[in-house]
C-alpha atoms as a PDB file:
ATOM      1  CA  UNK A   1       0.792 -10.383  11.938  1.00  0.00           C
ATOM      2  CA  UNK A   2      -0.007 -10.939   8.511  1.00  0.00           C
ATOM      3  CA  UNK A   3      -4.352 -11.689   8.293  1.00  0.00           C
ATOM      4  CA  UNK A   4      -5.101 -15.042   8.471  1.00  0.00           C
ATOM      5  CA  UNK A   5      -4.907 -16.956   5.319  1.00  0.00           C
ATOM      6  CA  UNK A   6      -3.198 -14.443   3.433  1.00  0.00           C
ATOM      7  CA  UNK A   7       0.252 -16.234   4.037  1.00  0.00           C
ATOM      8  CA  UNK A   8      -0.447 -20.018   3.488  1.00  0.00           C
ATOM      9  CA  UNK A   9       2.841 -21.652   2.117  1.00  0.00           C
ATOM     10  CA  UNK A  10       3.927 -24.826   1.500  1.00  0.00           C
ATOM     11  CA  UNK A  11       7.279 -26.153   3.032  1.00  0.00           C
ATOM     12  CA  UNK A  12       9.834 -24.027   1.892  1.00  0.00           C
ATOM     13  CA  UNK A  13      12.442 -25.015  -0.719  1.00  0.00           C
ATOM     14  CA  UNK A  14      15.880 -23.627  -1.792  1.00  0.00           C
ATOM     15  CA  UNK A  15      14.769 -22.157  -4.315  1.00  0.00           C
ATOM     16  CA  UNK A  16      11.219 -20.816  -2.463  1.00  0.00           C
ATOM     17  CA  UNK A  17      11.896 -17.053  -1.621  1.00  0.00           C
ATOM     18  CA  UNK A  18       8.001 -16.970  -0.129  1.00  0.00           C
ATOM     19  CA  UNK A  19       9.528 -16.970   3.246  1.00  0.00           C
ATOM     20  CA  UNK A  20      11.497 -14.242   3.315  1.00  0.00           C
ATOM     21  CA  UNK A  21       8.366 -12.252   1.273  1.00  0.00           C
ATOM     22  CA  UNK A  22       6.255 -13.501   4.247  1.00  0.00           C
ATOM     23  CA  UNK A  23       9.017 -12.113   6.453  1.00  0.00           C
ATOM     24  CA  UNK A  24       8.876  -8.679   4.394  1.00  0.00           C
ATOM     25  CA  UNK A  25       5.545  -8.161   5.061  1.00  0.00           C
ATOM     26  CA  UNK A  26       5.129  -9.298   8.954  1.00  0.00           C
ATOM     27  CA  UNK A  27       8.141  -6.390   9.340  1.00  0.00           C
ATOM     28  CA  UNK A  28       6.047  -4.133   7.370  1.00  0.00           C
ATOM     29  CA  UNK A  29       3.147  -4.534   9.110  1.00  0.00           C
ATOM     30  CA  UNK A  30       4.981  -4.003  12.476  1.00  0.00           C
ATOM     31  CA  UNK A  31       6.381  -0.598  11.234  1.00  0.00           C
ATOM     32  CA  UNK A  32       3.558   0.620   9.542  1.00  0.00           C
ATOM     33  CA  UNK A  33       1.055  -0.097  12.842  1.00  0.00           C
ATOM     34  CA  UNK A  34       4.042   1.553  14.787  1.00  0.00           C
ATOM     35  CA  UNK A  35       4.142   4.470  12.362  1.00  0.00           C
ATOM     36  CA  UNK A  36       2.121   7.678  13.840  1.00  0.00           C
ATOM     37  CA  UNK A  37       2.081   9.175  10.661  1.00  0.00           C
ATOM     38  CA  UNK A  38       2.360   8.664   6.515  1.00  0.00           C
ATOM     39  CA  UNK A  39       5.544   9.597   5.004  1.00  0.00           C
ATOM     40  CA  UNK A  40       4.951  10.305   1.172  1.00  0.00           C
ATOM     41  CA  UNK A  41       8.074  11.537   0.136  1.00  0.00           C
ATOM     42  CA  UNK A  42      10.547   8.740  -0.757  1.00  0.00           C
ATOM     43  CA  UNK A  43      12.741   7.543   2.043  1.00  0.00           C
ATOM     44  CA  UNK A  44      16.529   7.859   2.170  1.00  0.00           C
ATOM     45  CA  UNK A  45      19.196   5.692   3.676  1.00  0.00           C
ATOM     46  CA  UNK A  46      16.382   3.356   4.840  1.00  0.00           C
ATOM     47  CA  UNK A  47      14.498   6.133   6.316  1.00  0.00           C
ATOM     48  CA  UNK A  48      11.656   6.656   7.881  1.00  0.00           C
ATOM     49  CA  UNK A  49      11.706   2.723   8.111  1.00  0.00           C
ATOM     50  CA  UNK A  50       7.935   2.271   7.516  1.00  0.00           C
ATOM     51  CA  UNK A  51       8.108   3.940   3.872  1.00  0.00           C
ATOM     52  CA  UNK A  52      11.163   2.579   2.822  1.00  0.00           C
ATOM     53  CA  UNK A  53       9.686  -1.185   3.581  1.00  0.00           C
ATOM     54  CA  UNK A  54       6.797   0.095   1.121  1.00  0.00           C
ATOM     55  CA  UNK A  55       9.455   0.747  -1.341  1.00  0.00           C
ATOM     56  CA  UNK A  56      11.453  -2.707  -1.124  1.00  0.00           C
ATOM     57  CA  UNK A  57       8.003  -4.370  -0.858  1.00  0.00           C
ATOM     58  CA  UNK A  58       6.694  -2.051  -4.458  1.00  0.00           C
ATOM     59  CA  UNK A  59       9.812  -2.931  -6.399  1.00  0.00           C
ATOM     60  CA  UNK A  60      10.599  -6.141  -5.379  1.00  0.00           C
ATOM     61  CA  UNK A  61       7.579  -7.934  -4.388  1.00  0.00           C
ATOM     62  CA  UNK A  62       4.944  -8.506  -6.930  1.00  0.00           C
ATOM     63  CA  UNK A  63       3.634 -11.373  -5.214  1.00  0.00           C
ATOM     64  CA  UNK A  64       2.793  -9.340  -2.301  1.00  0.00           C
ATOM     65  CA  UNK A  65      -0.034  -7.746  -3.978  1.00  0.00           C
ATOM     66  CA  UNK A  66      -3.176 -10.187  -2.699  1.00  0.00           C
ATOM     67  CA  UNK A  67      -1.383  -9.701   0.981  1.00  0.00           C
ATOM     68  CA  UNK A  68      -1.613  -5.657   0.477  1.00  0.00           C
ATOM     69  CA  UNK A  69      -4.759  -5.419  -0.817  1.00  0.00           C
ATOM     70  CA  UNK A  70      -6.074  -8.213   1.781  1.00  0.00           C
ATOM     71  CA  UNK A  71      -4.742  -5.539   4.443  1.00  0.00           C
ATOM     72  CA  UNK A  72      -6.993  -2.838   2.640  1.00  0.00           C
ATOM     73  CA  UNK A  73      -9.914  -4.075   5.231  1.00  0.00           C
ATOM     74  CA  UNK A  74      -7.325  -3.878   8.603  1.00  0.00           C
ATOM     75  CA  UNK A  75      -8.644  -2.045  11.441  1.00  0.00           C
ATOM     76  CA  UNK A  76      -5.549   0.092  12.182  1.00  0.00           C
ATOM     77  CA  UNK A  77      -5.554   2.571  10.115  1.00  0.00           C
ATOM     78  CA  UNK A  78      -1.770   3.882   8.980  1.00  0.00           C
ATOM     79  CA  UNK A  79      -1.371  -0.065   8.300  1.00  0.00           C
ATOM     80  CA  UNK A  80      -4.111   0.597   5.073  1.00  0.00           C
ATOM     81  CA  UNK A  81      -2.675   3.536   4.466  1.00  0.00           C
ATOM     82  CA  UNK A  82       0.513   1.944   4.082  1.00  0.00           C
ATOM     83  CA  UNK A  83      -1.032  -0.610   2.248  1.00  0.00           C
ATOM     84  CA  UNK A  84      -2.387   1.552  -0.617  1.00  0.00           C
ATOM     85  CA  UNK A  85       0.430   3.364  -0.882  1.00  0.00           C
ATOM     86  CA  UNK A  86       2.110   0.304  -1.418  1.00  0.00           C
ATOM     87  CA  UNK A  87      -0.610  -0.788  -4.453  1.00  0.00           C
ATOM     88  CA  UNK A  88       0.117   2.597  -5.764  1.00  0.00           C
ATOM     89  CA  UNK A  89       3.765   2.392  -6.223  1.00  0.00           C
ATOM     90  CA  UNK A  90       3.143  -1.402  -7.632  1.00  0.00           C
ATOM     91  CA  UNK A  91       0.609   0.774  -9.506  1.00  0.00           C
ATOM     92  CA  UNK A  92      -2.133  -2.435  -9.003  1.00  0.00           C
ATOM     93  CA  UNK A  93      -4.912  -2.469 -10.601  1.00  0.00           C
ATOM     94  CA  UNK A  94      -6.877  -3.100  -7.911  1.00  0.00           C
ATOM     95  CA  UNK A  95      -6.915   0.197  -6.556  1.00  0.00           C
ATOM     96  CA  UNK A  96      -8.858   1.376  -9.178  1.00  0.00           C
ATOM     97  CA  UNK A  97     -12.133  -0.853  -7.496  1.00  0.00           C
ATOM     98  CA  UNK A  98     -12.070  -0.086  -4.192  1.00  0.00           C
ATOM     99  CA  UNK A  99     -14.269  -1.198  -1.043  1.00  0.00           C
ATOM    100  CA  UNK A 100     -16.807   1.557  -0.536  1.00  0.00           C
ATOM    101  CA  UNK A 101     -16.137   0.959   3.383  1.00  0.00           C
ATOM    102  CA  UNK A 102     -12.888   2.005   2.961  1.00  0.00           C
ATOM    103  CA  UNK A 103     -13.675   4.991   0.634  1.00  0.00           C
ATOM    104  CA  UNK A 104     -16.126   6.159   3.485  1.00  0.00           C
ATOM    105  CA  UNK A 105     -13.576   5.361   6.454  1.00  0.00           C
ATOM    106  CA  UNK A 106     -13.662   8.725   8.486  1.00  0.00           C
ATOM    107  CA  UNK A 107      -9.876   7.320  10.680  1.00  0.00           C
ATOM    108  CA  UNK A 108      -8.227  10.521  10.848  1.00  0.00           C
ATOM    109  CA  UNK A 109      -4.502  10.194   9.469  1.00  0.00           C
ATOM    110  CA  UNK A 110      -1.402  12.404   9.321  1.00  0.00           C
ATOM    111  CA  UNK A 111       0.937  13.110   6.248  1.00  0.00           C
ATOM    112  CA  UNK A 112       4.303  14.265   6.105  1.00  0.00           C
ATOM    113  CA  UNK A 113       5.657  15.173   2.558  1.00  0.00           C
ATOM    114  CA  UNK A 114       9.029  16.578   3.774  1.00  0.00           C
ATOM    115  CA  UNK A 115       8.458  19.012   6.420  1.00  0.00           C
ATOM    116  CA  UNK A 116       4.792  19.398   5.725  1.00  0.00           C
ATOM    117  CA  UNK A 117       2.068  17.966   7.494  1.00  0.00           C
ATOM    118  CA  UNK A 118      -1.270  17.927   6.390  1.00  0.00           C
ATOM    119  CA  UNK A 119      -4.708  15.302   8.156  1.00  0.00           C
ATOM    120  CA  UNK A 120      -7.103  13.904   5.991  1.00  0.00           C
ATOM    121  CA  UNK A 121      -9.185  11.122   6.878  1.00  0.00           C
ATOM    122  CA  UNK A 122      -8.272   7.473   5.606  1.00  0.00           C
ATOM    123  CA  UNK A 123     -11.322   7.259   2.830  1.00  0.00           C
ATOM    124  CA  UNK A 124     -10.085  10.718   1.619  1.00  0.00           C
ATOM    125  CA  UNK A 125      -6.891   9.255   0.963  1.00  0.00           C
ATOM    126  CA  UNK A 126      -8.512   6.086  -0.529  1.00  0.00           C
ATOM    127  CA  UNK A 127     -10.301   8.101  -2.896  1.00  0.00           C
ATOM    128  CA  UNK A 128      -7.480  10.033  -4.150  1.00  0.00           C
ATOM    129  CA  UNK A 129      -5.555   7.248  -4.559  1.00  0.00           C
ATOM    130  CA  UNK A 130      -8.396   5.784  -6.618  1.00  0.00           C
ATOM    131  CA  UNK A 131      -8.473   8.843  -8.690  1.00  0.00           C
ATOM    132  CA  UNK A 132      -4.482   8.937  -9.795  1.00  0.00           C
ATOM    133  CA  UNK A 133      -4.681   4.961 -10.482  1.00  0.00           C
ATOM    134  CA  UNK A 134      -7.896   5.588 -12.503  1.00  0.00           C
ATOM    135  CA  UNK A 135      -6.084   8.282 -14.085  1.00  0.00           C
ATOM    136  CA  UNK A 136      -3.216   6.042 -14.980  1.00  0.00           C
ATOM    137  CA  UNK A 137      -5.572   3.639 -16.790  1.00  0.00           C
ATOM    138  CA  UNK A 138      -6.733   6.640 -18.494  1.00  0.00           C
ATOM    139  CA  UNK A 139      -2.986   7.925 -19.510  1.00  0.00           C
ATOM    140  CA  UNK A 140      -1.990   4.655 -20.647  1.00  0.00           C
ATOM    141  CA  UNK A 141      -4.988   3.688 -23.418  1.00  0.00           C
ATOM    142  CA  UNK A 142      -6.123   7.089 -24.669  1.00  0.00           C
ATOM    143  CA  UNK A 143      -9.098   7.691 -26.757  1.00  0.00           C
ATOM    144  CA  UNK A 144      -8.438   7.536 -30.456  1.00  0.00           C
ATOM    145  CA  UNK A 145      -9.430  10.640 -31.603  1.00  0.00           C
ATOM    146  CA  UNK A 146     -12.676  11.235 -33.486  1.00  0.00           C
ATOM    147  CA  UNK A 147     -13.089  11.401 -37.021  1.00  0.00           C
END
């Protein structure tokens, strides 16, 4: 499941957990391209499955990032949502430069924050997303004031 190439690792060892991150994502992707819709609140007790996969893979899996943002250019389109909302919570610094084919994708997608729902299309999500992590960068090295 994961894109070709993405997941290329050597024989595992003991002490090689790139299996089991390999693992992490293939179940991810399954979830997310079974999800019908986004869920951007945080997930509790393991649920809705497909956002609390995003949160294991955020906090736990750095090394995940070059798979995410490889999924960025997937055709199904709540799998790259899931994917940069992934990147967000990793807050990567690749979402700050993204593909302008994905920040003119037109995919309609649906988001649930709780028990609202709101439809947006996937480059308007891309965008925003873009904004807040440009924002970030922003936040985090202010301007020294003029003198």
């Amino acid at each position: 499941m994961i894109p070709q190439g993405v997941c290329n690792m050597p024989t595992p060892t003991p002490s090689d957990n790139s299996v089991e991150e390999c693992e992490l994502l293939d179940r991810a992707i399954g979830a997310w391209q079974k999800a019908q819709v986004l869920h951007e609140a945080p997930s509790w007790k393991g649920q809705p499955k497909a956002r609390a996969i995003v949160e294991e893979l955020a906090a736990s899996h750095p090394e995940c990032e070059p798979a995410l943002t490889s999924l960025l250019f997937d055709s199904r389109q709540l799998v790259v949502a899931y994917a940069l909302l992934t990147l967000e919570l990793m807050q990567s610094p690749s979402l700050q430069n993204l593909p302008t084919e994905l920040l003119q994708r037109r995919s309609n997608i649906t988001l649930v924050c709780g028990s609202i729902k709101t439809a947006m299309d996937l480059g308007g999500l891309a965008r925003r997303v873009q904004k807040r992590a440009k924002g970030r960068t922003t936040t985090s090295h202010p301007t020294p004031p003029a003198s």
